[in-house]
N, C-alpha and C. Protein backbone atom coordinates (compact mmCIF):
# COMPACT_ATOMS: atom_id res chain seq x y z
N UNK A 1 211.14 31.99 49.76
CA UNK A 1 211.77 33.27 50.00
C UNK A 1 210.90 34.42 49.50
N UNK A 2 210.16 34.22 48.20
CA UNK A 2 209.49 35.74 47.96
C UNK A 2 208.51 35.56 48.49
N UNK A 3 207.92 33.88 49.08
CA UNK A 3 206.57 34.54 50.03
C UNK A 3 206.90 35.33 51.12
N UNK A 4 207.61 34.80 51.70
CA UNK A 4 208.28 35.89 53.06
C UNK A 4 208.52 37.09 52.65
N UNK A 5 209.33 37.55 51.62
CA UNK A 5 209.59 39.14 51.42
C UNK A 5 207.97 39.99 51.15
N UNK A 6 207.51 39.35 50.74
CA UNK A 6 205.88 40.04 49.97
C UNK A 6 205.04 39.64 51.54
N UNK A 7 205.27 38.95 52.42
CA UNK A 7 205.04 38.91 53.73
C UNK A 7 205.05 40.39 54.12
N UNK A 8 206.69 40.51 54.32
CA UNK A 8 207.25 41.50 55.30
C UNK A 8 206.61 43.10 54.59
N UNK A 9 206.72 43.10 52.88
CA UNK A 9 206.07 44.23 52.71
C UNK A 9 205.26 44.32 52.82
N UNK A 10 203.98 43.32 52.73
CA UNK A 10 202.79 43.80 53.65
C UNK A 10 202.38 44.04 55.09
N UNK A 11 203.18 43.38 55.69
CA UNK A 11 203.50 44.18 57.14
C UNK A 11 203.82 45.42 56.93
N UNK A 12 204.88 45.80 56.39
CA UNK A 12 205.47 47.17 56.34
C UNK A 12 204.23 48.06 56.00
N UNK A 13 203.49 47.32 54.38
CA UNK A 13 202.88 48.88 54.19
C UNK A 13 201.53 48.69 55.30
N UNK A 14 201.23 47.68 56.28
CA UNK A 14 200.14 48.00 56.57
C UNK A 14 200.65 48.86 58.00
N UNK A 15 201.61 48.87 58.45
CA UNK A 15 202.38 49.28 59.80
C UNK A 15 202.44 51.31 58.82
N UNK A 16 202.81 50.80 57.93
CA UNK A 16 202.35 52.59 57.48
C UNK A 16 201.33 53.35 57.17
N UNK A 17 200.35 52.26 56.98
CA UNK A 17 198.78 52.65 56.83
C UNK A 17 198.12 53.23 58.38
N UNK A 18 198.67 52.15 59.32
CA UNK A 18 198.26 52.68 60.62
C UNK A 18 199.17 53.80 61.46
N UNK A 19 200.47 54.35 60.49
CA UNK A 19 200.78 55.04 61.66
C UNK A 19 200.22 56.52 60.35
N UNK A 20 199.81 56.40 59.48
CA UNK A 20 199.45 57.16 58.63
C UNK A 20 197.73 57.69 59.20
N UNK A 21 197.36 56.80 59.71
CA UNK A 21 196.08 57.37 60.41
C UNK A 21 196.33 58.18 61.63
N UNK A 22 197.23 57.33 62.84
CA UNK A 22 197.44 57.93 63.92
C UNK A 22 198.24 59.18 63.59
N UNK A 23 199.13 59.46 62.61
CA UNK A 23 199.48 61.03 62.42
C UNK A 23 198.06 62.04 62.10
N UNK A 24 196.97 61.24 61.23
CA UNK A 24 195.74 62.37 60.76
C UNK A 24 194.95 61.92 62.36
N UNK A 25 194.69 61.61 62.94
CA UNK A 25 194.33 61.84 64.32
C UNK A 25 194.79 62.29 65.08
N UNK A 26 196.60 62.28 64.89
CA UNK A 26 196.77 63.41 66.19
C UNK A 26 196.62 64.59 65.40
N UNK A 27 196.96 65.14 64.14
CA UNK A 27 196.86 66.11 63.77
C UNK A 27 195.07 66.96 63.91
N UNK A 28 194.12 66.15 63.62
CA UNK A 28 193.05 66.78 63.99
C UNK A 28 192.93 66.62 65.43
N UNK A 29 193.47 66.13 66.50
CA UNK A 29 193.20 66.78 67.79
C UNK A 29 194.01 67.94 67.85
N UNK A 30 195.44 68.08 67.13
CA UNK A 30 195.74 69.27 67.55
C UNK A 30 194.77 70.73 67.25
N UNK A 31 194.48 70.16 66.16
CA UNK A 31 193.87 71.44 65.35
C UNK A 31 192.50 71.96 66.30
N UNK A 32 191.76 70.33 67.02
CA UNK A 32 190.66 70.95 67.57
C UNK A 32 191.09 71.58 69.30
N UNK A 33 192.41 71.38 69.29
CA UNK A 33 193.06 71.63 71.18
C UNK A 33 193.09 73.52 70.42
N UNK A 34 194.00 73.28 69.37
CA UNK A 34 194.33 75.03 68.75
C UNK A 34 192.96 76.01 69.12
N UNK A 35 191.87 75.41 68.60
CA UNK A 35 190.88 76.07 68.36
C UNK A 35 190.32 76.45 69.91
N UNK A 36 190.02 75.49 70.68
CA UNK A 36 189.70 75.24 72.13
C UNK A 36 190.64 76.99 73.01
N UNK A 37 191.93 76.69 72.45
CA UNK A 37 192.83 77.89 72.95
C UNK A 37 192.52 79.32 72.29
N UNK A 38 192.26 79.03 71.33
CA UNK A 38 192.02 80.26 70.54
C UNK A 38 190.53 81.09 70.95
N UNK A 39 189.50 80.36 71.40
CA UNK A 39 188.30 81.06 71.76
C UNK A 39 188.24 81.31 73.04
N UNK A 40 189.02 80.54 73.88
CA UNK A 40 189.51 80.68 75.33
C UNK A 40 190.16 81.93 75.68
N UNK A 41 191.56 81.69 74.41
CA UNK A 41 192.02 83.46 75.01
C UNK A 41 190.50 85.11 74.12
N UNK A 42 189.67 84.18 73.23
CA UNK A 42 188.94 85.34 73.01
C UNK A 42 188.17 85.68 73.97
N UNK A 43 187.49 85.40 74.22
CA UNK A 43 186.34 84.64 75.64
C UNK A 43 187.34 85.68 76.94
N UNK A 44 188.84 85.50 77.04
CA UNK A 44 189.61 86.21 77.93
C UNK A 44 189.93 87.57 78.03
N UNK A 45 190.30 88.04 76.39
CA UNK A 45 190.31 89.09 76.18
C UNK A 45 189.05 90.08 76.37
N UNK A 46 187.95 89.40 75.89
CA UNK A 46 186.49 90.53 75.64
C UNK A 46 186.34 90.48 77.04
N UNK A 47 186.52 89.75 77.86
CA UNK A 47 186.10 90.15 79.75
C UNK A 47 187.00 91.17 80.45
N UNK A 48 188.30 91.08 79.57
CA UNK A 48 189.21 91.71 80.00
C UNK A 48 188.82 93.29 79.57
N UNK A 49 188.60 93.42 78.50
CA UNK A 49 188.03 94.75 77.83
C UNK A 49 186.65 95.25 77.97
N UNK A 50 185.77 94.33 79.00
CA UNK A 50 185.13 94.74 79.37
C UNK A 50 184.84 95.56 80.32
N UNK A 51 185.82 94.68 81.46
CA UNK A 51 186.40 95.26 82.73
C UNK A 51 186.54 97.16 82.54
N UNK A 52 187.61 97.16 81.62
CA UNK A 52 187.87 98.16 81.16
C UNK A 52 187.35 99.05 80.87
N UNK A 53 186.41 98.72 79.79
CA UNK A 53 184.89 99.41 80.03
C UNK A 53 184.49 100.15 80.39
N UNK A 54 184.41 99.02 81.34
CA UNK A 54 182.92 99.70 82.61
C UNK A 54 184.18 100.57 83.54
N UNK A 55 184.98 100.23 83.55
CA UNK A 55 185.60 101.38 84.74
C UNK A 55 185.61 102.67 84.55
N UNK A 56 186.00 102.79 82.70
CA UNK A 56 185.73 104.08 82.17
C UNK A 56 184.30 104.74 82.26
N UNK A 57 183.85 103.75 81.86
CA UNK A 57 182.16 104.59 81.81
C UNK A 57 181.79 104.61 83.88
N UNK A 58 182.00 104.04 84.29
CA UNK A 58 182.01 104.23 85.97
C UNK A 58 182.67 105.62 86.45
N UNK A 59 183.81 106.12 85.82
CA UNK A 59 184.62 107.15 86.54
C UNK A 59 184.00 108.37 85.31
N UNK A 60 183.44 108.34 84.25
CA UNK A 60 183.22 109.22 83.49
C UNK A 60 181.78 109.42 83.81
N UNK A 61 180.87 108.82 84.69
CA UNK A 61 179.67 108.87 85.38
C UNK A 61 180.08 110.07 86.24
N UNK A 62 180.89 109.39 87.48
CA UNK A 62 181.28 110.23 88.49
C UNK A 62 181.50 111.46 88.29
N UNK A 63 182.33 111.64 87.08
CA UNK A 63 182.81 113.02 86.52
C UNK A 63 181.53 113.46 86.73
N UNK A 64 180.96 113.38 85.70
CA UNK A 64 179.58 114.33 84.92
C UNK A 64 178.96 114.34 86.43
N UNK A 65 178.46 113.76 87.56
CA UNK A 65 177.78 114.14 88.21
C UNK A 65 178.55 115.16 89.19
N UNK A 66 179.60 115.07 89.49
CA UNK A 66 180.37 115.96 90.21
C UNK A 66 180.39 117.31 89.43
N UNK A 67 180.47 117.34 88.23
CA UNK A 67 180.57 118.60 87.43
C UNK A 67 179.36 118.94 87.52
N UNK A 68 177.84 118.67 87.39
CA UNK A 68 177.00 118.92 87.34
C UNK A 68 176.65 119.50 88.76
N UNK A 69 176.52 118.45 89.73
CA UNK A 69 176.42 118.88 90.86
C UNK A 69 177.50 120.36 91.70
N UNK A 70 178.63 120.58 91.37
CA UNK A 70 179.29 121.89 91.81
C UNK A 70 178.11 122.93 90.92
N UNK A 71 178.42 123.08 89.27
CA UNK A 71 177.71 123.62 88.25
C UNK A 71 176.42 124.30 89.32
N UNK A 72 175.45 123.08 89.22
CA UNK A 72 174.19 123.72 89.91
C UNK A 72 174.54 124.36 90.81
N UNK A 73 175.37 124.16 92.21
CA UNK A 73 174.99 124.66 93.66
C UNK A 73 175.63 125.92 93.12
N UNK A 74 176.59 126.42 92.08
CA UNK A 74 177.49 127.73 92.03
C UNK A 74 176.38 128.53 91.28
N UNK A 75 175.72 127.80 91.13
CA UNK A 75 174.13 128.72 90.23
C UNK A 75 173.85 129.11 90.80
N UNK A 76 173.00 128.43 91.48
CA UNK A 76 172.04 128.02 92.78
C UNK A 76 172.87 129.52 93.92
N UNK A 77 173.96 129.75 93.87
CA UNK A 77 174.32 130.57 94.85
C UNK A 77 174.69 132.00 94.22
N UNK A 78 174.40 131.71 92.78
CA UNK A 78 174.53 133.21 92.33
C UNK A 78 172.99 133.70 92.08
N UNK A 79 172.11 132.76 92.26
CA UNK A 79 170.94 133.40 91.98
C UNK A 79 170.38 133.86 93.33
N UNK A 80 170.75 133.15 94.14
CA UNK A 80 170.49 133.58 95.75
C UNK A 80 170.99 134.67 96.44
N UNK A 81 172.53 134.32 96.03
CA UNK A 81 172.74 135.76 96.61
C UNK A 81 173.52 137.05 95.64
């Protein structure tokens, strides 16, 4: 009888040794899936704010040359005529 019980607890603790690993393995895949998401949405955001960007500096181009360009020709037509 106590070989069998000292049996079964070593089953037991070795059935907890292995699910004691498979918890620290899933836990470091989660941690490396977390990370995977985390530079993904960074990686998402900086393209996103890039976008952004450039549209500003694109339409604040346009400005300045449109201002410049009226600027000159209203010169340009007071010195002429």
């Amino acid at each position: 009888m106590a070989l069998k019980m000292r049996q079964s607890m070593n089953q037991f603790e070795a059935a907890f040794e292995h699910q004691k690993v498979l918890e620290a393995e899933r836990r470091s895949q989660l941690r490396r899936r977390a990370i995977v998401r985390s530079k993904a949405r960074r990686v998402h955001r900086s393209r996103q704010d890039g976008k952004v960007r450039f549209g500003v500096l694109a339409v604040a181009l346009t400005a300045t040359v449109v201002v410049v360009t009226v600027t000159m020709f209203e010169a340009l037509t007071m010195l002429v005529g």
